[in-house]
C-alpha atoms as a PDB file:
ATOM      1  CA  UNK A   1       0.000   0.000   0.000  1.00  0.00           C
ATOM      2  CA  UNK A   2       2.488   2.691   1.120  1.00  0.00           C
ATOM      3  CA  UNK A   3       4.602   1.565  -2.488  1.00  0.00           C
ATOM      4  CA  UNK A   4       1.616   1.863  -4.864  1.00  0.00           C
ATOM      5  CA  UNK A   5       1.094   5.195  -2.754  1.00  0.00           C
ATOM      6  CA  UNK A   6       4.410   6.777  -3.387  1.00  0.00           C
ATOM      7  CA  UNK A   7       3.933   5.778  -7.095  1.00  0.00           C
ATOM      8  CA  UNK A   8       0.751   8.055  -7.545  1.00  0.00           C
ATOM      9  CA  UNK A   9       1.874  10.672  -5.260  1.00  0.00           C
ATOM     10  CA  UNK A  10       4.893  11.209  -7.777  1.00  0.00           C
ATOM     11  CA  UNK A  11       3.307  10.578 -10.524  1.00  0.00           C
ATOM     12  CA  UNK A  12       0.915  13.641  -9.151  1.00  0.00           C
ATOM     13  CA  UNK A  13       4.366  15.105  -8.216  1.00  0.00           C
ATOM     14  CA  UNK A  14       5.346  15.080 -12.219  1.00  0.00           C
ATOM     15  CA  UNK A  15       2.277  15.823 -13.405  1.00  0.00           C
ATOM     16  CA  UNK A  16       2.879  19.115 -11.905  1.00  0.00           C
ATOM     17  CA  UNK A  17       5.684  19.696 -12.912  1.00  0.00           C
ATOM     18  CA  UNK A  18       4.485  19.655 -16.167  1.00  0.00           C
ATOM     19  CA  UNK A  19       1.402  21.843 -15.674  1.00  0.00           C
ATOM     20  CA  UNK A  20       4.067  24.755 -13.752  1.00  0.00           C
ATOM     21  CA  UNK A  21       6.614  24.739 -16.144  1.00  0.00           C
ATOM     22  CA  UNK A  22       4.993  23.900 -20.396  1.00  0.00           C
ATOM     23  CA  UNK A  23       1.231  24.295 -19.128  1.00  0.00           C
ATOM     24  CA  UNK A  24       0.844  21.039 -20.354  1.00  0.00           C
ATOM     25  CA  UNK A  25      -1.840  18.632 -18.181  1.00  0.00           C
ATOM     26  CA  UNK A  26      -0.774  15.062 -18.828  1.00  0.00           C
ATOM     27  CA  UNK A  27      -3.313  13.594 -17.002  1.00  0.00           C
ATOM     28  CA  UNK A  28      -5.673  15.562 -18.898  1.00  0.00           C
ATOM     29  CA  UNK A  29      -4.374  14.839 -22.196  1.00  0.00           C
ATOM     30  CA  UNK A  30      -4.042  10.870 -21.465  1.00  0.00           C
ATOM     31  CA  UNK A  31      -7.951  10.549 -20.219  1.00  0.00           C
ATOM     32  CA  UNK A  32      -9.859  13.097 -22.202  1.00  0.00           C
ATOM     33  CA  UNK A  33      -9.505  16.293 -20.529  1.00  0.00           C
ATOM     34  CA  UNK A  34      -9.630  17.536 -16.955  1.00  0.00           C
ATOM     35  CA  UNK A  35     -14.045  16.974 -16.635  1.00  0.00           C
ATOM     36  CA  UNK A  36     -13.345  13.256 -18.346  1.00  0.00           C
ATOM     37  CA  UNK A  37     -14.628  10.655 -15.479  1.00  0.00           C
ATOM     38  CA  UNK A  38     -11.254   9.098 -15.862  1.00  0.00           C
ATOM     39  CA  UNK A  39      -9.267  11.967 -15.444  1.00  0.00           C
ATOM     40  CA  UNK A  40     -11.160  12.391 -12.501  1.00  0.00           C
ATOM     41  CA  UNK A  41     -10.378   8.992 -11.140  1.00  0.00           C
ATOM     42  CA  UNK A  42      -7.009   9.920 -11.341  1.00  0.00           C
ATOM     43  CA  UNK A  43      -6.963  12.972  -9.658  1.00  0.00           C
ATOM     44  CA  UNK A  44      -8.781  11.313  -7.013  1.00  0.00           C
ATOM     45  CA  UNK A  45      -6.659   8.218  -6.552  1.00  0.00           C
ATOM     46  CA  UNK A  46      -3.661  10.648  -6.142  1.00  0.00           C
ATOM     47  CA  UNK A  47      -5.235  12.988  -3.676  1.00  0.00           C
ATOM     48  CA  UNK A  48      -6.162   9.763  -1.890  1.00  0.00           C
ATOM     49  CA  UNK A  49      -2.519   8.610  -1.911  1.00  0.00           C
ATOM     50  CA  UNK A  50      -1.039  12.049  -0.774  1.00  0.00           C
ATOM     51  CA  UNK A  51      -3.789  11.902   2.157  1.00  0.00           C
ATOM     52  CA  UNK A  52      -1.965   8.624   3.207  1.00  0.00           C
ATOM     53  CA  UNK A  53       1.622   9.494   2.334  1.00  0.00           C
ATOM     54  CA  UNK A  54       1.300  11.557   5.290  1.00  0.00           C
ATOM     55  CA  UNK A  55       1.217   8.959   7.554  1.00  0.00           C
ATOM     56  CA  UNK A  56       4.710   7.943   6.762  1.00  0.00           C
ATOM     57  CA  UNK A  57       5.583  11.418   8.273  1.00  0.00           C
ATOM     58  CA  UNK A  58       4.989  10.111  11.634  1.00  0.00           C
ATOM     59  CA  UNK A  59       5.875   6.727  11.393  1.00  0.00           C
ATOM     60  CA  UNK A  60       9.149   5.387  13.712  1.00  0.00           C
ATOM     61  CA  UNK A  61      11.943   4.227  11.227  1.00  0.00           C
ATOM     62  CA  UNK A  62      13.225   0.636  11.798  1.00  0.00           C
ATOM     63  CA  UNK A  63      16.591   0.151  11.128  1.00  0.00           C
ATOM     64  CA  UNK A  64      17.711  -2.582   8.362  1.00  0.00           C
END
């Protein structure tokens, strides 16, 4: 859970990046625009994942 969450909240991370520096939605363009139901999904899914991310803020480290 905490790997697939990572993965979305950089891919949200990039996405961005993308939107700040060329303008340029990927999401968007990928899923047929920013209203698409897809899009949306996506947007969600990522939200959802930074929500949880946050978690690992407080979490104790083990040591390997």
């Amino acid at each position: 859970m905490t790997r697939l969450s990572l993965i979305l909240v950089i891919i949200g991370a990039l996405n961005w990046l993308l939107v700040g520096l060329f303008q340029f939605d990927l999401v968007a363009s990928l899923f047929g625009g920013q209203d698409a139901w897809l899009s949306r999904v996506v947007y969600t899914l990522v939200g959802l994942a930074g929500i949880y991310t946050i978690s690992l803020l407080f979490r104790d480290r083990a040591e390997v």
